[in-house]
C-alpha atoms as a PDB file:
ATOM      1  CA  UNK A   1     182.796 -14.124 180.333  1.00  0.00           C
ATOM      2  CA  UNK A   2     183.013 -15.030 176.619  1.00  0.00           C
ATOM      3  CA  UNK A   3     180.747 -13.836 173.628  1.00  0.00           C
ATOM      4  CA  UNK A   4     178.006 -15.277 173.358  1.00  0.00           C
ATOM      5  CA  UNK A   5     178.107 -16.717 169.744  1.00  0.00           C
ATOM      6  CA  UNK A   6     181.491 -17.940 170.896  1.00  0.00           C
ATOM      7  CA  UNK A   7     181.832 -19.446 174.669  1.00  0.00           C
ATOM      8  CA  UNK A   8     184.960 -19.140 176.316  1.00  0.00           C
ATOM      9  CA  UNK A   9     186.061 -23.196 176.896  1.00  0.00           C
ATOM     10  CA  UNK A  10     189.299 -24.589 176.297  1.00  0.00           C
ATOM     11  CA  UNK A  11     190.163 -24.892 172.843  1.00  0.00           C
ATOM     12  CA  UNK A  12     193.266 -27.021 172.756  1.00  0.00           C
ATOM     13  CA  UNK A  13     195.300 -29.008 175.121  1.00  0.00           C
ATOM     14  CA  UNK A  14     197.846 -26.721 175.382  1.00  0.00           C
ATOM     15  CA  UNK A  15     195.200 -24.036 176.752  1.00  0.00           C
ATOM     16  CA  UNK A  16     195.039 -23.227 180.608  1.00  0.00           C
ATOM     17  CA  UNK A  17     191.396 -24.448 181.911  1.00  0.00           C
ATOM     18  CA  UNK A  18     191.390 -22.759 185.185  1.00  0.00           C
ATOM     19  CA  UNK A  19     188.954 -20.952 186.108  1.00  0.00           C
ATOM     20  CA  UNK A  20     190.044 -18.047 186.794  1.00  0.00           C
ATOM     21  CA  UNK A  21     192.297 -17.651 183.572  1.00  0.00           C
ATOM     22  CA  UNK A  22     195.846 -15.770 183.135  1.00  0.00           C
ATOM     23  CA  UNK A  23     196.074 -12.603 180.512  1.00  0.00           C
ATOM     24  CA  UNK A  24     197.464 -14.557 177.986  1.00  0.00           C
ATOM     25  CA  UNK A  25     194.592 -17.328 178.314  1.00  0.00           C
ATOM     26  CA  UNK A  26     192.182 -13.872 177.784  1.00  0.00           C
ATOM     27  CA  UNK A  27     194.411 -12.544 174.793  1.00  0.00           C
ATOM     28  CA  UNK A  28     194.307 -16.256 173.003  1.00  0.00           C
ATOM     29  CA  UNK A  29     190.711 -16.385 173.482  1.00  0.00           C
ATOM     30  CA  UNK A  30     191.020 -12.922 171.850  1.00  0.00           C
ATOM     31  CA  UNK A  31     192.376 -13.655 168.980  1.00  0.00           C
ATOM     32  CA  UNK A  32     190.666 -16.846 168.578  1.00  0.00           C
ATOM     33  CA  UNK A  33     187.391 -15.264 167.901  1.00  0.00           C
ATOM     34  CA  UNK A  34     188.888 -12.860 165.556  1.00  0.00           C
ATOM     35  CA  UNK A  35     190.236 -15.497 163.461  1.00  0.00           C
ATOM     36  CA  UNK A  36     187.051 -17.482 163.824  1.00  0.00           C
ATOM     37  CA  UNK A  37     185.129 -14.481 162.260  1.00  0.00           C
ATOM     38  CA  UNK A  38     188.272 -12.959 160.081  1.00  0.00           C
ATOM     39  CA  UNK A  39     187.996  -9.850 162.270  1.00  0.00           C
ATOM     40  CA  UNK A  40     191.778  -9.299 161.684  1.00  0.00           C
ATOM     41  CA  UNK A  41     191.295  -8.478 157.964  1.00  0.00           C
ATOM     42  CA  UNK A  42     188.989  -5.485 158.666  1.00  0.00           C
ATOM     43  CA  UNK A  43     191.513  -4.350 161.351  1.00  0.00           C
ATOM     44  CA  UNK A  44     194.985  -2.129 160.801  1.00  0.00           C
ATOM     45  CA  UNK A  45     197.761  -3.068 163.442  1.00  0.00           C
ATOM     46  CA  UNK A  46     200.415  -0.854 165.037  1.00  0.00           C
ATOM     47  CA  UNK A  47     198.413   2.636 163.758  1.00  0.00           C
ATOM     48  CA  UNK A  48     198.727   5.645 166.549  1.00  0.00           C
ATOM     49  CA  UNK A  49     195.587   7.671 166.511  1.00  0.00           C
ATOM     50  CA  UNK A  50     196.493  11.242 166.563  1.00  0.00           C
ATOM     51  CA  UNK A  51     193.898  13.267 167.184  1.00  0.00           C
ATOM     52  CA  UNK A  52     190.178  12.843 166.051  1.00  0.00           C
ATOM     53  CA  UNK A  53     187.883  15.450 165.174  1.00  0.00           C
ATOM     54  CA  UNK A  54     184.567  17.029 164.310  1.00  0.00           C
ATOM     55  CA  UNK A  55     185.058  17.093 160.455  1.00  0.00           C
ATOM     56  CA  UNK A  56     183.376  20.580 160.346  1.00  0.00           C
ATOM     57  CA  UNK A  57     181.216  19.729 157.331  1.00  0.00           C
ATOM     58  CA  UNK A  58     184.502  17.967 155.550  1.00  0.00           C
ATOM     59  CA  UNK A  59     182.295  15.142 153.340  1.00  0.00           C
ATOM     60  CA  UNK A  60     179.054  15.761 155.566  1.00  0.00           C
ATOM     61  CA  UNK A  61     177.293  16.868 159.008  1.00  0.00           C
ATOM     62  CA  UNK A  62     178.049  14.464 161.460  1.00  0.00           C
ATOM     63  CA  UNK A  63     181.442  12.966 159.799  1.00  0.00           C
ATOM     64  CA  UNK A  64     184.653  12.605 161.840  1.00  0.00           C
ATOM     65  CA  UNK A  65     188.300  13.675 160.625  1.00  0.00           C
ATOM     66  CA  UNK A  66     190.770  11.223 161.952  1.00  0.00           C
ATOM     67  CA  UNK A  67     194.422  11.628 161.969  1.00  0.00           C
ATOM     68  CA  UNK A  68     196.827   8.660 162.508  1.00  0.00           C
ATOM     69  CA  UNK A  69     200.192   7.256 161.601  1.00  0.00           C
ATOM     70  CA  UNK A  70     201.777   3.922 161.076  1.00  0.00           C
ATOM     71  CA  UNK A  71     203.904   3.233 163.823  1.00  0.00           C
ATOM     72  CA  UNK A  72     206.822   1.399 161.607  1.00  0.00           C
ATOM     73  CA  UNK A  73     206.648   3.089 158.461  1.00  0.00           C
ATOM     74  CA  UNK A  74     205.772   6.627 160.168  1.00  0.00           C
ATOM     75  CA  UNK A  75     203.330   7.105 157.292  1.00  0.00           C
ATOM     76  CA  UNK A  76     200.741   9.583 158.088  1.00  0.00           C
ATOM     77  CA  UNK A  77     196.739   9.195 157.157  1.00  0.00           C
ATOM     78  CA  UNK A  78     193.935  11.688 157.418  1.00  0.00           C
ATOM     79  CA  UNK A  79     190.738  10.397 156.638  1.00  0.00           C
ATOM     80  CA  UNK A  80     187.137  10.884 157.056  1.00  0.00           C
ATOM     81  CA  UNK A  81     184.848   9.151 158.702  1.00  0.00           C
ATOM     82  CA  UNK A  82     181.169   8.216 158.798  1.00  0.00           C
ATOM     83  CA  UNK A  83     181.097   7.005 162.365  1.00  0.00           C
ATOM     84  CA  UNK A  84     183.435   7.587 165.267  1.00  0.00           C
ATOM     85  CA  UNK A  85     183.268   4.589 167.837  1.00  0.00           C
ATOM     86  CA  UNK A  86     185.578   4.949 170.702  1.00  0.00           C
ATOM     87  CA  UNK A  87     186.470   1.618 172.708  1.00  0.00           C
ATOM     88  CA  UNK A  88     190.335   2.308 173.403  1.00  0.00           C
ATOM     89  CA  UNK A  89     189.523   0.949 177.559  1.00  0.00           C
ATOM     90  CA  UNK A  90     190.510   2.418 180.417  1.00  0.00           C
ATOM     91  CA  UNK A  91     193.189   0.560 182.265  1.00  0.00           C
ATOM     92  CA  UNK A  92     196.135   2.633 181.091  1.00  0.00           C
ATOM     93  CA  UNK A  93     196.458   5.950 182.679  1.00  0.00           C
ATOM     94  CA  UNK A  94     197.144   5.053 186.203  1.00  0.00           C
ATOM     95  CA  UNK A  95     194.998   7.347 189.195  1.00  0.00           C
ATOM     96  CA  UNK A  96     197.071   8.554 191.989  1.00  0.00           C
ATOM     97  CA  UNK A  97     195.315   9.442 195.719  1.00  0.00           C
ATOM     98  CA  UNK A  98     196.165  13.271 196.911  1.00  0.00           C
ATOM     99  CA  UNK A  99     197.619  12.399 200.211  1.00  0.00           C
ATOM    100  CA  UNK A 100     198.119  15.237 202.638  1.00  0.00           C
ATOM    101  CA  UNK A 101     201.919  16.174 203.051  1.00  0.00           C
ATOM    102  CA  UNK A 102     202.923  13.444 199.994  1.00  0.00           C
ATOM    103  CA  UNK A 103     205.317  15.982 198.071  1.00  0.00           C
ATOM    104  CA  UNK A 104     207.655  16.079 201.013  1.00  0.00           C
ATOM    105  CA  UNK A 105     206.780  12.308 202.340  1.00  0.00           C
ATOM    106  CA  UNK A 106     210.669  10.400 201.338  1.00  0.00           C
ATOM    107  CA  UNK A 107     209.099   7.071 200.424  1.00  0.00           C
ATOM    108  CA  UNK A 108     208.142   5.758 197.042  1.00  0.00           C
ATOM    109  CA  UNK A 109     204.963   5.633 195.483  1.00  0.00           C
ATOM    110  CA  UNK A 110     203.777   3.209 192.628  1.00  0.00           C
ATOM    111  CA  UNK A 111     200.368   2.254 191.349  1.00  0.00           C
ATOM    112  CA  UNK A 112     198.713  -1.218 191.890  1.00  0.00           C
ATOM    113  CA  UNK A 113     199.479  -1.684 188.051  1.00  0.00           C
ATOM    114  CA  UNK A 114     203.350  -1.960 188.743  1.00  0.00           C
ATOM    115  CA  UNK A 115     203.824  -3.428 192.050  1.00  0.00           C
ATOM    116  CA  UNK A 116     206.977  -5.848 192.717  1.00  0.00           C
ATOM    117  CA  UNK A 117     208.812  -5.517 195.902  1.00  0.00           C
ATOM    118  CA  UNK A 118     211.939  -7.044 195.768  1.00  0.00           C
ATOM    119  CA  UNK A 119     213.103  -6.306 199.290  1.00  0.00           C
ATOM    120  CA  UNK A 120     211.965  -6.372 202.715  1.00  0.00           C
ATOM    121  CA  UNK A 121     209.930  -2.985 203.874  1.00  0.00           C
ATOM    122  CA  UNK A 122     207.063  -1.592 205.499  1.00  0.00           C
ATOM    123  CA  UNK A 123     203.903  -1.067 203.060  1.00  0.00           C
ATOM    124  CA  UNK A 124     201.073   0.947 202.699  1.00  0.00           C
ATOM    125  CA  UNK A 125     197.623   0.377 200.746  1.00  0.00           C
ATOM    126  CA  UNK A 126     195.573   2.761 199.483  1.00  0.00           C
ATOM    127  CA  UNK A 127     192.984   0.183 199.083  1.00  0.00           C
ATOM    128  CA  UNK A 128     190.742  -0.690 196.439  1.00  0.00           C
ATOM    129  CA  UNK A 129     188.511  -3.569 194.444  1.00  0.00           C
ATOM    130  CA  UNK A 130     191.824  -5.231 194.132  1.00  0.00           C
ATOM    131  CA  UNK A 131     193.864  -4.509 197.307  1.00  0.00           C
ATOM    132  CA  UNK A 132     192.978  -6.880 199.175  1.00  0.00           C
ATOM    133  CA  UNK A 133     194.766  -9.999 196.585  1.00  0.00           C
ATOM    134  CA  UNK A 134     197.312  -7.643 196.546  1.00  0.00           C
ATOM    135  CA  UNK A 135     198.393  -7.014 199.874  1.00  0.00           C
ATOM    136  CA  UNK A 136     198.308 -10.584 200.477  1.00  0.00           C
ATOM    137  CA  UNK A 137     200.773 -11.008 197.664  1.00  0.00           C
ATOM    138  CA  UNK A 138     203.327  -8.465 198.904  1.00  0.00           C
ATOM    139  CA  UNK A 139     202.927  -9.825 202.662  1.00  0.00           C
ATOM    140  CA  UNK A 140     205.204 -12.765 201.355  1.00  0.00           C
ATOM    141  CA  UNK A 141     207.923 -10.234 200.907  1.00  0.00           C
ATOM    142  CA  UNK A 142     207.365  -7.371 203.040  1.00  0.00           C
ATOM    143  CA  UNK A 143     208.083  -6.944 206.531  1.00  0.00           C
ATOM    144  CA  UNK A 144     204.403  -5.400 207.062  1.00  0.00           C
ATOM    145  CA  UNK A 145     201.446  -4.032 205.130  1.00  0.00           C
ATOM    146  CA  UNK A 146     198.909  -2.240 206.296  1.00  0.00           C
ATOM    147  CA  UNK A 147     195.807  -1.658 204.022  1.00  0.00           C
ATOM    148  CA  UNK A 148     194.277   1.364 203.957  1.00  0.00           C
ATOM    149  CA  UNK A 149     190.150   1.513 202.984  1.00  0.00           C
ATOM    150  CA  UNK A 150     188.091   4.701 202.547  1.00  0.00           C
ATOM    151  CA  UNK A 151     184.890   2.778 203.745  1.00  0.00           C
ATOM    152  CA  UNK A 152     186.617   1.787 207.041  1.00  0.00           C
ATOM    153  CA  UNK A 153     185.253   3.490 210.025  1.00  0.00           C
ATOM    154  CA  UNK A 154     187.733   5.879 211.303  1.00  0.00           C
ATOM    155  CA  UNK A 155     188.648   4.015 214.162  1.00  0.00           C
ATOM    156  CA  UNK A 156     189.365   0.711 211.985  1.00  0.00           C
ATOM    157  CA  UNK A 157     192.346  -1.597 213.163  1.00  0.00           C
ATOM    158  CA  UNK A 158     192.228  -4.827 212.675  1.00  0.00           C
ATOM    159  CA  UNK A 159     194.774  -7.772 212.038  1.00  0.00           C
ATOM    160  CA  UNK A 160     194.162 -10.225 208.798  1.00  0.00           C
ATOM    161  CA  UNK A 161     193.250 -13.405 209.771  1.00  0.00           C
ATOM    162  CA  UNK A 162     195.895 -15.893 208.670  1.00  0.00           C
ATOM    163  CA  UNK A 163     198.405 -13.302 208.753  1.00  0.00           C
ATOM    164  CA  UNK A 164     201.169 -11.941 210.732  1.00  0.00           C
ATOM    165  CA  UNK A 165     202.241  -9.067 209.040  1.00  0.00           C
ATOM    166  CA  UNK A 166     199.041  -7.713 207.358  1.00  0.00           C
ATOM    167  CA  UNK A 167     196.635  -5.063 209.216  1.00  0.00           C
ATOM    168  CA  UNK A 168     193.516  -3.044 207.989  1.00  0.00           C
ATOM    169  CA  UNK A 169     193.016   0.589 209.056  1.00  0.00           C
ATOM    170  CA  UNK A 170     190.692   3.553 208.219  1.00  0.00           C
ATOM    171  CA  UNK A 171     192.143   5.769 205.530  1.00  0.00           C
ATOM    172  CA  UNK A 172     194.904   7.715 205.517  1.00  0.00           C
ATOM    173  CA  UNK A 173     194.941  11.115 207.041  1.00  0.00           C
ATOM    174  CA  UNK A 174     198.597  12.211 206.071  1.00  0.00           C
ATOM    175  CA  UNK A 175     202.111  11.364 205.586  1.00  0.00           C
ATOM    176  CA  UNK A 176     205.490  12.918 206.826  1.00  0.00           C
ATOM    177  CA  UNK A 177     208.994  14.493 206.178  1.00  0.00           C
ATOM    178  CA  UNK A 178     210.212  11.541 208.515  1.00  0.00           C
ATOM    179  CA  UNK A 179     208.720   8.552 206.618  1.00  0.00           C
ATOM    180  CA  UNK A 180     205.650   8.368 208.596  1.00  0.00           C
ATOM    181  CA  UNK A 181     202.069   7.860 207.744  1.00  0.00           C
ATOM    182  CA  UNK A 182     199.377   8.576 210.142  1.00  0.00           C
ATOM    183  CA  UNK A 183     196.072   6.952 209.564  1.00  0.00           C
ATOM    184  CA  UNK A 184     192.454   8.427 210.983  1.00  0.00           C
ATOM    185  CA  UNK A 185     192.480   5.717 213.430  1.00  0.00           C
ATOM    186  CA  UNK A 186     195.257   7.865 215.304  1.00  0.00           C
ATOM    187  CA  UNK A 187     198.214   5.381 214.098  1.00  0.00           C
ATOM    188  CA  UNK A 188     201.881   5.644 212.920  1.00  0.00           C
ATOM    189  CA  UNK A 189     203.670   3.813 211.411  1.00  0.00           C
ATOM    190  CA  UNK A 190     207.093   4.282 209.544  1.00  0.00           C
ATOM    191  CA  UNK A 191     206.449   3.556 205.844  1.00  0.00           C
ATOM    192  CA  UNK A 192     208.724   2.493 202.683  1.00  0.00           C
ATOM    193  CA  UNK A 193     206.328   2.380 199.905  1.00  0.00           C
ATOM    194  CA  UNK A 194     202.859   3.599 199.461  1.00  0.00           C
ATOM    195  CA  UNK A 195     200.485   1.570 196.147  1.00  0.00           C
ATOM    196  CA  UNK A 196     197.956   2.890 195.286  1.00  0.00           C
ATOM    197  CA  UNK A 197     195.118   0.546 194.110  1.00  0.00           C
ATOM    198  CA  UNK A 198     192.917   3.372 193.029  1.00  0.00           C
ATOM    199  CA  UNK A 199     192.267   2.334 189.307  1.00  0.00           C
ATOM    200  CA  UNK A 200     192.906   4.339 186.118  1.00  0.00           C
ATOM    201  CA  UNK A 201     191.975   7.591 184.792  1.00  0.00           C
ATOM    202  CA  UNK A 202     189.394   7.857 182.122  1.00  0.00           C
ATOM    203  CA  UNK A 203     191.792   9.773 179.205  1.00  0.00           C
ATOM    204  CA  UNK A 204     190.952  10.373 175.414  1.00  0.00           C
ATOM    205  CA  UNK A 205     193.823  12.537 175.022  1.00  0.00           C
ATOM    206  CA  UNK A 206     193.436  11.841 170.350  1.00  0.00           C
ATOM    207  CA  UNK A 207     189.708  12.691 170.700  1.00  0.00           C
ATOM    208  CA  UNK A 208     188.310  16.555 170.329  1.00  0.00           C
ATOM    209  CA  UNK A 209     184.604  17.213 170.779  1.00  0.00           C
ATOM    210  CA  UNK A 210     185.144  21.194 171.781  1.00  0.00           C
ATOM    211  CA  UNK A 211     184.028  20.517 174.677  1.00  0.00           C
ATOM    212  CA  UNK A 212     181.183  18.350 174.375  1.00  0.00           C
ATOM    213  CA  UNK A 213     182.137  15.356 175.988  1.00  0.00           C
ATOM    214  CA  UNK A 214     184.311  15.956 179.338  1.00  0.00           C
ATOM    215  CA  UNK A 215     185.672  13.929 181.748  1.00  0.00           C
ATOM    216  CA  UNK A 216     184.993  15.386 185.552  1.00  0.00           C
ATOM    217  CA  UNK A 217     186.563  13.534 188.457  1.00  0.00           C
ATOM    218  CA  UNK A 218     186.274  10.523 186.219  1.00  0.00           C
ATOM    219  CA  UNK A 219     182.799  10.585 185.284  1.00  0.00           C
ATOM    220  CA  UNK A 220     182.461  10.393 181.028  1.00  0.00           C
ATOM    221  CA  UNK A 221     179.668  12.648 180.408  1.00  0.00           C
ATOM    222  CA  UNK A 222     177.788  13.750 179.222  1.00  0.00           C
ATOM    223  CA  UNK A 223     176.073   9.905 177.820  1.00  0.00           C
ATOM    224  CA  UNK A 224     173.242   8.393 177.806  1.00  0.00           C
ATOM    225  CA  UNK A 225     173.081   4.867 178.742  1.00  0.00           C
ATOM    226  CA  UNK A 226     176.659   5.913 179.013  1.00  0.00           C
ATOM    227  CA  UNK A 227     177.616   5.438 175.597  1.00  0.00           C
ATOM    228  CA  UNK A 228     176.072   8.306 173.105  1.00  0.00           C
ATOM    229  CA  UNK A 229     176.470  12.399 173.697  1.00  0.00           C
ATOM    230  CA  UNK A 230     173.349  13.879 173.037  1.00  0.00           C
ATOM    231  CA  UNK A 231     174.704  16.701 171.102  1.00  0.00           C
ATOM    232  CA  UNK A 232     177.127  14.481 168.973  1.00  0.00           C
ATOM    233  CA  UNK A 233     174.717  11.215 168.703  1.00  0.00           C
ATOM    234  CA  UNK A 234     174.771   9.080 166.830  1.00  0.00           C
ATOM    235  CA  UNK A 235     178.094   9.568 165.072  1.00  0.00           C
ATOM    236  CA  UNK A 236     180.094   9.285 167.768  1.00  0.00           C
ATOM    237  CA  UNK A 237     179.422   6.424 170.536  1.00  0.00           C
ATOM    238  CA  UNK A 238     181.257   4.688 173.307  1.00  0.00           C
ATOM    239  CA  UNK A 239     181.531   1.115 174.190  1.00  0.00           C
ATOM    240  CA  UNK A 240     183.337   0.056 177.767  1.00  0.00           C
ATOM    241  CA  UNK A 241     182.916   3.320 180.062  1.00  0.00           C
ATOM    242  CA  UNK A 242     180.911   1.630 182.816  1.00  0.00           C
ATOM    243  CA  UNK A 243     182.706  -0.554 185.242  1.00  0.00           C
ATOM    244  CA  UNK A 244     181.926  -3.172 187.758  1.00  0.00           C
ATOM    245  CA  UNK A 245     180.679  -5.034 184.901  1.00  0.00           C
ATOM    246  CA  UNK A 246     181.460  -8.879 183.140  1.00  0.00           C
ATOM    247  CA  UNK A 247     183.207  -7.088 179.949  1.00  0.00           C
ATOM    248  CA  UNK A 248     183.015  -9.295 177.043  1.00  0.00           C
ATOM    249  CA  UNK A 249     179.244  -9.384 177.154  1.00  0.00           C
ATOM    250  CA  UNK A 250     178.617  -6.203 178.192  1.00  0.00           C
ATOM    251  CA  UNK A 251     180.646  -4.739 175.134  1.00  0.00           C
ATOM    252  CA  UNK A 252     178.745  -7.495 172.676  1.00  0.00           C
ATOM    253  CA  UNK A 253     175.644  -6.299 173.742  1.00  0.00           C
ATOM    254  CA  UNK A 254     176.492  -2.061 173.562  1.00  0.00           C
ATOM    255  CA  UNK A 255     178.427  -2.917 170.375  1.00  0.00           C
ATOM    256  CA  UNK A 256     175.007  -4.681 168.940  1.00  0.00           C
ATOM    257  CA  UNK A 257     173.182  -1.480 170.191  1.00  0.00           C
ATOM    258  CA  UNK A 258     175.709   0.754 168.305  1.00  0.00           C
ATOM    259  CA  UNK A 259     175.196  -1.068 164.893  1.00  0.00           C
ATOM    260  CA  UNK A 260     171.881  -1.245 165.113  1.00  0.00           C
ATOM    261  CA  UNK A 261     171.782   2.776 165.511  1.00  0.00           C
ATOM    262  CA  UNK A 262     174.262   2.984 163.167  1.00  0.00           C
ATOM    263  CA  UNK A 263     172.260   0.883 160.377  1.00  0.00           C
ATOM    264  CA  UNK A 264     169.002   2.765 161.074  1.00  0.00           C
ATOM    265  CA  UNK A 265     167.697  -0.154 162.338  1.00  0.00           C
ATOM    266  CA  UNK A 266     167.066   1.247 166.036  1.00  0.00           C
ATOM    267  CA  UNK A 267     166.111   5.000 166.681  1.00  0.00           C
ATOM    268  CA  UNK A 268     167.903   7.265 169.696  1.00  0.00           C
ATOM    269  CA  UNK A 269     165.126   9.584 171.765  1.00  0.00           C
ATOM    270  CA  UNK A 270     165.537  12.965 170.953  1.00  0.00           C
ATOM    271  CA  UNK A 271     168.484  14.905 172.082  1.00  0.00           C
ATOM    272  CA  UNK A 272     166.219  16.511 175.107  1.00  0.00           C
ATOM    273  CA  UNK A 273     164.997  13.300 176.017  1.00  0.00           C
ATOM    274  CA  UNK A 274     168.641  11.834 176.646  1.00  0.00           C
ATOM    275  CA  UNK A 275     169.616  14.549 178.171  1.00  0.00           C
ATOM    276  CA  UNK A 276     166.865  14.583 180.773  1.00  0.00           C
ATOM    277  CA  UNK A 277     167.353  10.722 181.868  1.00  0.00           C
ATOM    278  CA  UNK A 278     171.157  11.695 182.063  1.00  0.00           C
ATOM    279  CA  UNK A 279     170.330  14.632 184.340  1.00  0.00           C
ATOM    280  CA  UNK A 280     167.976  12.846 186.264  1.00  0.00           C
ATOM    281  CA  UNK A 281     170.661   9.853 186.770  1.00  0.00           C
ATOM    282  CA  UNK A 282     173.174  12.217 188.070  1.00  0.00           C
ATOM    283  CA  UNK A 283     171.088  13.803 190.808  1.00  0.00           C
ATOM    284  CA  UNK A 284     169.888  10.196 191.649  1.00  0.00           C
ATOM    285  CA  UNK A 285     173.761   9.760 191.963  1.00  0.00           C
ATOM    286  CA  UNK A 286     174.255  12.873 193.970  1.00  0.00           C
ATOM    287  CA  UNK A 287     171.343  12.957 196.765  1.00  0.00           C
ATOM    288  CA  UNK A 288     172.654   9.440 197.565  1.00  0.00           C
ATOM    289  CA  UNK A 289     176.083  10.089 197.739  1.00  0.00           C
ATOM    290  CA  UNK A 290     177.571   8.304 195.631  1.00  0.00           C
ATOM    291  CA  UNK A 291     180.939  10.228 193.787  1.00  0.00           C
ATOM    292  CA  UNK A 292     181.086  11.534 190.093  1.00  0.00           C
ATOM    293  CA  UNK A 293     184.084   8.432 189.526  1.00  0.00           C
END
């Protein structure tokens, strides 16, 4: 999962060489290969990016206006920019399920992203990539779980082998002023607390493109190879927006792309050309089903 001009192995003793490594073991590795390449002295700390802007012919065609402030000193910068290149992730702004009858349901409802249960109780997943790790987490605490899939046929009910306390049903179809939460498979069951493990929002609430770049049920568009908008190429470019992917490499490799762009090295097709593969990938998308997110 490293870079690949700097593999991600154990460094020191005092590093954890698991496999599957903890967030801090990511972070270290982090900041390893910035002070490996002195990354850190090209890079200002604790800055809050206001809002970022077209720079309307402010020091060029193509330049970006970028307001920010200094988040100890509250001193305030607005500055122009050749290049805008937006990686701030997507693992932040937490996406909630519209549930049928949830705005009079007396539960609680969390996201995956902040998920202790301290107490005994009945719980509900609205199940994702990660729900399944999840549930099995909470089913140490909980009285029950019961996971909740959108792929599951609608007459899923089945109980987790190795488990007790853990069942899988079909999604579901709507919750209750008396605590209860009726799945599609025609079951009800009382519930305390509903977690959504439905992933993040995409959400570039600093950036302004009038309207050029959107995002529409999730779906970052428009970009080709999703990463440059036609109309805005090559000045402004994203790096991270696809998912399902191994990230470190995946972000080397669009960052390389970027530069290379950037340094005239490597020429974009036309504006109508990007715009056609982009229209042609979402009705592949579309006449097979598959959702804008």
């Amino acid at each position: 999962m490293g870079f690949r001009d700097f593999p991600f192995v154990v460094r020191s003793s005092s590093r954890d060489p698991r496999r599957f490594p903890s967030h801090r073991e990511v972070l270290a590795y982090l900041q390893d290969f910035a002070k490996e390449f002195g990354i850190e002295e090209m890079i200002r700390f604790e800055m809050t990016v206001l809002r970022v802007a077209p720079a309307n012919g402010e020091g060029g065609i193509g330049k970006w206006r970028i307001e920010s402030t200094e988040k100890e000193k509250k001193v305030g910068h607005d500055e122009i920019y050749d290049a805008l290149v937006v990686c701030n992730g997507h693992y932040i702004e937490p996406r909630l399920a519209d549930i049928p009858g949830i705005s009079s349901w007396p539960g609680k409802e969390m996201h995956s992203d902040n998920r202790t249960i301290q107490r005994s109780g009945c719980c509900a997943y609205w199940k994702r990539c990660n729900a399944e790790d999840i549930s099995r987490d909470i089913a140490r605490a909980a009285k029950e779980v019961h996971v909740a899939y959108w792929s599951n046929a609608a007459d899923t009910f089945i109980k987790q082998t190795g488990h007790t306390n853990l069942w899988i049903h079909s999604m579901i179809e709507r919750v209750h002023e008396d605590g209860s939460v009726v799945f599609q498979n025609g079951i009800t069951i009382l519930i305390d607390v509903i977690i959504h493990c439905t992933g993040y929002k995409y959400h570039f609430s600093f950036l302004d493109t009038n309207g050029i770049v959107t995002v529409d049920d999730n779906r970052v568009g428009p970009l080709y190879k999703h990463i440059f908008p036609p109309t805005l190429a090559p000045s402004l470019s994203f790096i991270g927006i696809a998912w399902k992917i191994v990230p470190f490499p995946i972000f080397e490799l669009q960052s390389k792309w970027i530069a290379g762009v950037l340094s005239g090295r490597i020429t974009l097709p036309s504006k109508e050309d990007m715009m056609v593969e982009i229209e042609t990938l979402y009705a592949t998308y579309e006449a097979q089903g598959i959702p804008k997110r």
